[in-house]
Every structure is written in structure tokens, then in C-alpha cells.
Protein backbone atom coordinates (compact mmCIF):
# COMPACT_ATOMS: atom_id res chain seq x y z
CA UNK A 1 81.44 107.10 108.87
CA UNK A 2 84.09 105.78 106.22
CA UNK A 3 85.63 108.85 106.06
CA UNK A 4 87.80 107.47 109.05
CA UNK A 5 89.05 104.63 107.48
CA UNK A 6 89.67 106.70 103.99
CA UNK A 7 91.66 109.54 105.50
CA UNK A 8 93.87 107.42 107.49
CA UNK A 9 94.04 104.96 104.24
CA UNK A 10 94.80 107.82 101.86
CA UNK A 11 97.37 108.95 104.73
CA UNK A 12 99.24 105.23 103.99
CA UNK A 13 98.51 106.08 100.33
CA UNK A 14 100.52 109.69 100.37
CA UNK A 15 103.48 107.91 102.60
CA UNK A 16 104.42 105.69 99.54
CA UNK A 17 105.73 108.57 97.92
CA UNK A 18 108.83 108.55 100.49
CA UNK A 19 110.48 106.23 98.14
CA UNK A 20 111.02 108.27 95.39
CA UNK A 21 112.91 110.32 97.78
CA UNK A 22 115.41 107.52 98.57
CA UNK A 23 116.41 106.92 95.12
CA UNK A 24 113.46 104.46 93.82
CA UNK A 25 113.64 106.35 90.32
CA UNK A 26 111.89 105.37 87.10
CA UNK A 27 114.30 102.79 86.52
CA UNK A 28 114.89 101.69 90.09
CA UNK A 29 117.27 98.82 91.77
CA UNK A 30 115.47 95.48 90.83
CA UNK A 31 115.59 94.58 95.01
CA UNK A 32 115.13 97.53 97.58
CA UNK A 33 113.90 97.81 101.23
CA UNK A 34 112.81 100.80 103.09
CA UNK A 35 111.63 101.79 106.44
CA UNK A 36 109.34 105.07 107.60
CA UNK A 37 108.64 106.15 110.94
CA UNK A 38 107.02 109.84 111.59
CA UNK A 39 104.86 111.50 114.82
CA UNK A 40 102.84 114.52 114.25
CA UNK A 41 102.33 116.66 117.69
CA UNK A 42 99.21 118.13 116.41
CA UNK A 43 96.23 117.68 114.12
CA UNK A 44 97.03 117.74 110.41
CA UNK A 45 96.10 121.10 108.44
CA UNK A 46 93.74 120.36 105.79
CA UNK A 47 96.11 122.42 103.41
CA UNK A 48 98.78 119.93 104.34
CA UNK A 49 96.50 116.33 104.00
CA UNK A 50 94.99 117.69 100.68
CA UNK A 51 98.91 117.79 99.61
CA UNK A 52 99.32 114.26 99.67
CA UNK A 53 102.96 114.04 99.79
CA UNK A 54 104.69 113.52 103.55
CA UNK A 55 107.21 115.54 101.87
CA UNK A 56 105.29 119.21 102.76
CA UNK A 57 107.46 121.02 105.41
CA UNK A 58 105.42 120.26 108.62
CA UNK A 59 103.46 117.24 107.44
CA UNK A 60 105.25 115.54 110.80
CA UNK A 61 107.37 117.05 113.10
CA UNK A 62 109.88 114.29 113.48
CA UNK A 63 110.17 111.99 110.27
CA UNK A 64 112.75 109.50 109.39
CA UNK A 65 113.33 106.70 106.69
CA UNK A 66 115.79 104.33 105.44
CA UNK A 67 116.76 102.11 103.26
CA UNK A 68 118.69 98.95 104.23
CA UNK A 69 118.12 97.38 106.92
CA UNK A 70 118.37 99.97 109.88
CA UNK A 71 115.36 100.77 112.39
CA UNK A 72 113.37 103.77 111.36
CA UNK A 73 112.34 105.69 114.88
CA UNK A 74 110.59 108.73 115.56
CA UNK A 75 109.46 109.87 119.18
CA UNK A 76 107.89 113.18 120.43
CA UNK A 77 105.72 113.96 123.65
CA UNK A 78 102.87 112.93 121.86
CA UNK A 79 103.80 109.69 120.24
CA UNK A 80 106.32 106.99 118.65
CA UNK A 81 106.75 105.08 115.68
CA UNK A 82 108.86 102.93 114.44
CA UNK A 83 110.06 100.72 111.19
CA UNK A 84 112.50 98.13 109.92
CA UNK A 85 112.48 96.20 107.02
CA UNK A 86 114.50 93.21 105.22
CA UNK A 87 113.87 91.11 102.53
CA UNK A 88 110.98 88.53 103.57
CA UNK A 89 110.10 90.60 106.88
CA UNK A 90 108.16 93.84 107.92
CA UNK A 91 108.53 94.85 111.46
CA UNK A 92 106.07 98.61 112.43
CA UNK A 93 104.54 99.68 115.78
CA UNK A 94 103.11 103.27 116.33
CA UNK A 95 101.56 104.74 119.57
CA UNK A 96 99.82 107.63 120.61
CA UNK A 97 100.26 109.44 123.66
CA UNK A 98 97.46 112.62 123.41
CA UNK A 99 93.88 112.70 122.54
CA UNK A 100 92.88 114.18 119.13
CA UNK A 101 92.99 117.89 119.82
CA UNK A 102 89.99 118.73 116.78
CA UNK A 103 86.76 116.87 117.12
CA UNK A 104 85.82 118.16 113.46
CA UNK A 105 89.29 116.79 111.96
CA UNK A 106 88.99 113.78 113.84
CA UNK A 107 86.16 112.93 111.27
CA UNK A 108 88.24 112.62 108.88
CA UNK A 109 91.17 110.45 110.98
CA UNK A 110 93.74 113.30 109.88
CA UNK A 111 92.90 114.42 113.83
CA UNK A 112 96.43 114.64 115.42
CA UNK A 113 98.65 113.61 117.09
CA UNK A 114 99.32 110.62 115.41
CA UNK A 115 102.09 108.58 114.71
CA UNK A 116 103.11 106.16 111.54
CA UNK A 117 104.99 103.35 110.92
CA UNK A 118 105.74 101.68 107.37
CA UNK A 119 107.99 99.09 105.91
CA UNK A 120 108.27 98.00 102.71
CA UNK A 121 110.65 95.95 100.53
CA UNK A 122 110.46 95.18 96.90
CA UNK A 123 112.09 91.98 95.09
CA UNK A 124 112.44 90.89 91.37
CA UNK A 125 111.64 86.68 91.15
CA UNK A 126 112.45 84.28 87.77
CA UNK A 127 110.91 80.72 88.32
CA UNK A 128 113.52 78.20 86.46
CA UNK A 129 113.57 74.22 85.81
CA UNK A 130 110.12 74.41 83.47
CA UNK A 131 108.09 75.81 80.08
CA UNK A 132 104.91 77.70 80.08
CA UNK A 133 102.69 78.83 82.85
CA UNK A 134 102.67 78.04 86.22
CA UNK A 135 101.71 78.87 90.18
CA UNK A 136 103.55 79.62 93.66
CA UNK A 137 102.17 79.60 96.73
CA UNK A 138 102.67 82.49 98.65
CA UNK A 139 102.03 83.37 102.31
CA UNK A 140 102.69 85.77 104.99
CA UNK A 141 102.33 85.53 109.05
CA UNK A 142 100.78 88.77 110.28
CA UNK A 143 101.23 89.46 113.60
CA UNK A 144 100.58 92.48 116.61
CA UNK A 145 98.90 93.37 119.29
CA UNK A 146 96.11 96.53 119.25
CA UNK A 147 97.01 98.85 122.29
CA UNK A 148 93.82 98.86 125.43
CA UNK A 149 92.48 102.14 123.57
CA UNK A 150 90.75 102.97 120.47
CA UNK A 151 92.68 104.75 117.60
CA UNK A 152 94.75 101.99 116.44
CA UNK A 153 94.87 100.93 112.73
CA UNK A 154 97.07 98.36 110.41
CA UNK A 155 97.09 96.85 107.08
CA UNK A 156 99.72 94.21 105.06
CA UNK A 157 99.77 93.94 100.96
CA UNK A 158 101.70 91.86 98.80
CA UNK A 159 101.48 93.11 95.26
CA UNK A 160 102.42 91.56 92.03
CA UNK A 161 104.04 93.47 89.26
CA UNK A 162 104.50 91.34 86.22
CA UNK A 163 103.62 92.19 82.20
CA UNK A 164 106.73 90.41 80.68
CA UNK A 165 108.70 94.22 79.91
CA UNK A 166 111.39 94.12 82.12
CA UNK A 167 111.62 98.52 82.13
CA UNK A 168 107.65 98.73 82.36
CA UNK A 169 107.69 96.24 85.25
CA UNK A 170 110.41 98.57 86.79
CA UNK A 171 108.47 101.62 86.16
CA UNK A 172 105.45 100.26 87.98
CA UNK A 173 106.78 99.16 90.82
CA UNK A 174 108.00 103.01 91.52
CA UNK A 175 104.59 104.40 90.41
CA UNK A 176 102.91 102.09 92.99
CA UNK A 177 105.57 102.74 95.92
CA UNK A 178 105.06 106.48 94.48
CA UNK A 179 100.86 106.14 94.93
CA UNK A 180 101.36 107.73 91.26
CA UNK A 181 98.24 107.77 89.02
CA UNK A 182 98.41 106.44 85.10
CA UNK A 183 98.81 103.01 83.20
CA UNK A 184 101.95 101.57 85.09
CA UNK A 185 99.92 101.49 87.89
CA UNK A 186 97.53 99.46 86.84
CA UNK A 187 100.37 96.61 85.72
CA UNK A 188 100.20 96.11 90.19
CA UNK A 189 97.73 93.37 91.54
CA UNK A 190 97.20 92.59 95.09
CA UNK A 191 98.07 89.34 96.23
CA UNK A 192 97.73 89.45 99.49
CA UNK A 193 95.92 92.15 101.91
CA UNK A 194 94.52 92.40 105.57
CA UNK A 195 93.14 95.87 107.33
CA UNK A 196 92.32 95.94 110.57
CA UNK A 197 91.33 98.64 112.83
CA UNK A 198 90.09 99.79 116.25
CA UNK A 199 87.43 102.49 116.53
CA UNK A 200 86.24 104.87 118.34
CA UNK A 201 82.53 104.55 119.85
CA UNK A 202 80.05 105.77 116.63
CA UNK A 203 82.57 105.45 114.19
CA UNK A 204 82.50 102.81 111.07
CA UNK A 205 84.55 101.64 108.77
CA UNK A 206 84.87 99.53 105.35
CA UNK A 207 87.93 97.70 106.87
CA UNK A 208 87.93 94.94 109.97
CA UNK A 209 86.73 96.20 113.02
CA UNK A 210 88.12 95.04 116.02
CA UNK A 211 87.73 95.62 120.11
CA UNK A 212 90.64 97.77 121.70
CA UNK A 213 93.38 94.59 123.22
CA UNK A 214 92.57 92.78 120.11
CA UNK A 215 95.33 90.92 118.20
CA UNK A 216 96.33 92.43 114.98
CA UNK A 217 96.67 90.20 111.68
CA UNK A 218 96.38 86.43 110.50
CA UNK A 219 97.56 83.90 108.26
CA UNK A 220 97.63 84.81 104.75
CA UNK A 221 97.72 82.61 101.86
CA UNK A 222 97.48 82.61 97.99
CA UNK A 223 99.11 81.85 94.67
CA UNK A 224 101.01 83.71 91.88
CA UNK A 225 100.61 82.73 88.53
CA UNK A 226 103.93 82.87 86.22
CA UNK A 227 105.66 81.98 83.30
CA UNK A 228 108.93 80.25 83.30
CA UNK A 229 111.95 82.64 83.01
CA UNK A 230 110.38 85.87 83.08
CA UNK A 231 111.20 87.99 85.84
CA UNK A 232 108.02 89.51 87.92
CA UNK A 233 108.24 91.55 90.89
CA UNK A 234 106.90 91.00 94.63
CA UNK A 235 106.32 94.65 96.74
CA UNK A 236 105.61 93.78 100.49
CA UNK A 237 104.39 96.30 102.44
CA UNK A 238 102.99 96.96 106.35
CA UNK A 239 101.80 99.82 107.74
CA UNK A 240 101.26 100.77 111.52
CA UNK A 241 99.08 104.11 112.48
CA UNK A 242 97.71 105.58 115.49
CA UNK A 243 96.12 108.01 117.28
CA UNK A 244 93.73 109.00 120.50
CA UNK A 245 95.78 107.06 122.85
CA UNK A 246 95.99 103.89 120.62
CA UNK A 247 98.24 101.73 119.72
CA UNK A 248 99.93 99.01 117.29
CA UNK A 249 102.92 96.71 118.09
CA UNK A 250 103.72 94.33 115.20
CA UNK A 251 107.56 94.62 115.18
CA UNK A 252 107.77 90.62 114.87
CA UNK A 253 105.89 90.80 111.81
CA UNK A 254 105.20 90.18 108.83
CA UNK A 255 107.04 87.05 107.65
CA UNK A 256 106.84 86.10 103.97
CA UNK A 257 107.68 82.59 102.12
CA UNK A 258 107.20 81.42 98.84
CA UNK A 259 107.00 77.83 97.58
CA UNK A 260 107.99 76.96 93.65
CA UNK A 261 106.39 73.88 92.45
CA UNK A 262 108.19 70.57 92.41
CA UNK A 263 111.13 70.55 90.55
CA UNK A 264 111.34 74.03 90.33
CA UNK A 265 113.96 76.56 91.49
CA UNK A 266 112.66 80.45 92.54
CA UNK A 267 115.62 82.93 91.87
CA UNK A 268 115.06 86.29 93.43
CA UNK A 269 117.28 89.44 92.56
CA UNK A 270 117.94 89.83 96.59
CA UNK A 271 119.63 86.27 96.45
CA UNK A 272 117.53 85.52 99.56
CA UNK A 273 115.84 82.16 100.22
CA UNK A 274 112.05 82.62 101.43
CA UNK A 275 111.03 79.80 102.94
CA UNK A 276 107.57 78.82 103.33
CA UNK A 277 106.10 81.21 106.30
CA UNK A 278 103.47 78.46 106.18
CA UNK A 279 103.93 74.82 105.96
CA UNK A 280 101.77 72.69 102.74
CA UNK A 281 98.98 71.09 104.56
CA UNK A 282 101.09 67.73 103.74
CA UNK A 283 103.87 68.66 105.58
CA UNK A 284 101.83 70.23 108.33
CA UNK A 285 99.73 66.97 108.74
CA UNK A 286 103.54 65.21 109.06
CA UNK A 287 104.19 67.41 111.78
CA UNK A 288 101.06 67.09 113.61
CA UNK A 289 101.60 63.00 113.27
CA UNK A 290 105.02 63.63 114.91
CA UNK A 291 103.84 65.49 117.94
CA UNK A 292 100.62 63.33 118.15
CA UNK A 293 102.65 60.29 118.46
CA UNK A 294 105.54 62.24 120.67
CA UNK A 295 102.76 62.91 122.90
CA UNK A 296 101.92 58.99 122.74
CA UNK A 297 105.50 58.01 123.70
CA UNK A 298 105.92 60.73 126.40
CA UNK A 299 102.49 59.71 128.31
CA UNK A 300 103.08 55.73 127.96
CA UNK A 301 106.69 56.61 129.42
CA UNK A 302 105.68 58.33 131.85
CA UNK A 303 102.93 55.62 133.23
């Protein structure tokens, strides 16, 4: 049944509202991190999930998020989440501690308790040293473990916001971290993106399936087109849920880098450097020639 991916999906959907709460306003701060953790004890009313704000009073019984670069942490009896984010880094895990006390909710993965985890920062780029159009390379390291139990679920997307209007580009990137409907949101295209989750036995899903112990996430890679002194944006986001005893840990993930072309410089509003999370295959294949023939010297040393 996809209904168990889409409810918990349109769960992660409703939690990007939180940062309208933290100040991410129509015209928000052109760099910004934030970090959500939040355990429910208890299935979610249907009243509450059709809401689709974590905002409505009881839609967890322990919430918290910040901005910066604090830990976000919520624990109850039931489960635990937590959340940090900086600037080129997402770190989540969630756990569950009950089983889902309403088989008919449960059909729709808004069967509690559950717990949430979700990081996100946000960063405004210019590309300098050139004229016209050109392309990054982008990639991200996505890493976890799945708990022994089904009920675990996790996702990564880097999203590009960039139409050459510096105000509309701001206004979209708070109608997508907002999950707000209309034509700013449309200015936001996915870079990047991995969703992986564990099921239950006779459930489906239009994401990754994977066997409870699995590891979580992979090796992303791509490219970002741009022009040459206009600003775009970059929204990184990671998500962590979990429920019916399962489980998530990525909190030494997800690690972003960027790569301008030669002779190019990247500026980014955050005035952080992003190194490459993943080498160019020419480097890499200078690496591997250095530890072949380390190898080589160690082994004829050693005879």
C-alpha cells in the first residue's frame, strides 16, 4: 500500500512549515540552518494529520527546533529524536520504543508513537572568475544505519532555487521550507534526492525498500547549471522518522561539497568553504595510484 510511504512523506512535507516559525519570513536571511526533533506518545488524530502544520497543539508531545547550530532533542517513554545542522552537514536519528497502538491508522503511517528528526540549512552561492553559463558538481555522502526492526524511514534533498530575481529567489526558498502551494514554489528543483525505508511485512512503498539492519543512504552526485554572477540558492535537507520499534541513526551525515570549474571561485553568503564530499574521478584515480604503490613499497619492505 503507498499510503505508508505518502503519510509519513506528507508528515516530512507538513514539518517544513517549522521554519516560518523561526523567522524564515518572505524575505528571509540569504544563509540559515535549522534543526527539528519531536516524539509523539500516541497515534496521530486524523483531525490533527489532515492539519498539516506541526504547529496544532498536540501534534507531538515533546517538540523542539533551532536555528544555529545547537542539537535539537526530544525524548519520551515512547521514543527519541534528534537534529543538528550546519552549513554543509545534516546530522538526524529517530527511534521508536512502542508498537503502533491503531492497526487502522497504521495504514496510513500516521500510527503512533513515532518520533522525527529533520535538519535543514539553506545557502545563497555567486560563481565568479567567468561570462555566461556554466556547471558545478555537487555531491553529498549519505550515511546511517536502519535499527533490527521494521518502521524506520529516511530521505536527503538538495534543491536549487535560482530564476535570476534576487526577492523571488528569496520568496521561494521560504515557500518550499514552508511546503507552501503557488508559483514560487515551482522556481525549486531537486538536485539531489534518496528515500529509503524499512517495512513492515505486506506493506509497499514507491520509495527504496530495504531489510531491517540495513544501511541507510549512498553517494550522491550531480551538477548545477549557472550563470556567472547571479546569486542562486542551495536548501539541504535530511529527514529521520520512525515508528513500531524502528529505528534511524544518521547523526554523521549528510556531508555536502561543491566543486566550481577551473578557474573559477564559488562565493556562498555563509562564507563557508564546501569542499568536495567526493573526490573527481581524476583525483580519486591519484589516490588509488598512491595507495596501490604504498602497498607495493610496504610488501617489498617487508620481504
Amino acid at each position: 500500500m503507498m499510503k505508508h510511504f505518502q503519510g509519513r512523506s506528507a508528515r516530512w512535507a507538513a514539518g517544513f512549515a517549522l521554519l516560518a516559525a523561526i523567522g524564515l519570513t518572505a524575505a528571509p536571511a540569504s544563509a540559515q540552518t535549522l534543526s527539528l526533533a519531536g516524539v509523539r506518545d500516541s497515534s496521530l488524530p486524523q483531525n490533527l494529520y489532515d492539519t498539516g502544520t506541526i504547529f496544532t497543539p498536540g501534534y507531538y508531545d515533546q517538540v523542539q527546533f533551532l536555528n544555529g547550530t545547537g542539537v535539537a532533542a526530544a525524548v519520551t517513554v515512547n521514543g527519541s529524536a534528534r537534529a543538528q545542522s550546519d552549513y554543509g552537514v545534516n546530522r538526524v536519528e529517530a527511534a521508536s520504543f512502542a508498537p503502533v497502538d491503531n492497526e487502522l491508522l497504521r495504514q496510513t503511517s500516521i500510527g503512533g508513537p513515532f518520533a522525527d528528526a529533520f535538519s535543514v540549512w539553506a545557502d545563497r552561492f555567486v560563481v565568479q572568475g567567468g561570462t555566461g553559463v556554466g556547471t558545478l558538481s555537487v555531491s553529498t555522502i549519505v550515511s546511517g544505519q536502519f535499527g533490527a526492526q521494521p518502521g524506520g524511514f529516511g530521505f536527503y534533498d538538495l534543491m536549487v532555487v535560482d530564476s535570476g530575481d534576487a526577492d523571488a529567489d528569496a520568496r521561494a526558498v521560504a515557500a518550499v521550507l514552508r511546503d507552501e502551494s503557488g508559483p514560487d514554489t515551482l522556481l525549486a528543483t531537486s538536485v539531489l534526492s534518496l528515500a529509503q525505508e524499512v517495512l513492515a511485512p505486506g506493506f509497499t512503498t514507491d520509495v527504496e525498500a530495504l531489510a531491517p539492519g540495513a544501511a541507510f543512504g549512498r553517494v550522491l552526485a550531480g551538477q548545477v547549471t549557472f550563470t556567472y554572477g547571479r546569486p542562486f540558492y542551495l536548501i539541504s535537507v535530511l529527514g529521520a522518522s520512525a515508528n513500531d520499534f524502528g529505528s534511524l541513526s544518521a547523526f554523521n551525515s549528510a556531508h555536502f561539497g561543491i566543486t566550481a570549474p577551473t578557474g573559477a571561485a564559488i562565493v556562498s553568503d555563509a562564507g563557508v568553504n564546501y569542499a568536495a564530499a567526493v573526490p573527481e574521478p581524476s583525483t580519486a584515480l591519484m589516490a588509488l595510484v598512491a595507495c596501490l604503490g604504498l602497498a607495493g613499497w610496504r610488501s617489498r619492505r617487508s620481504a
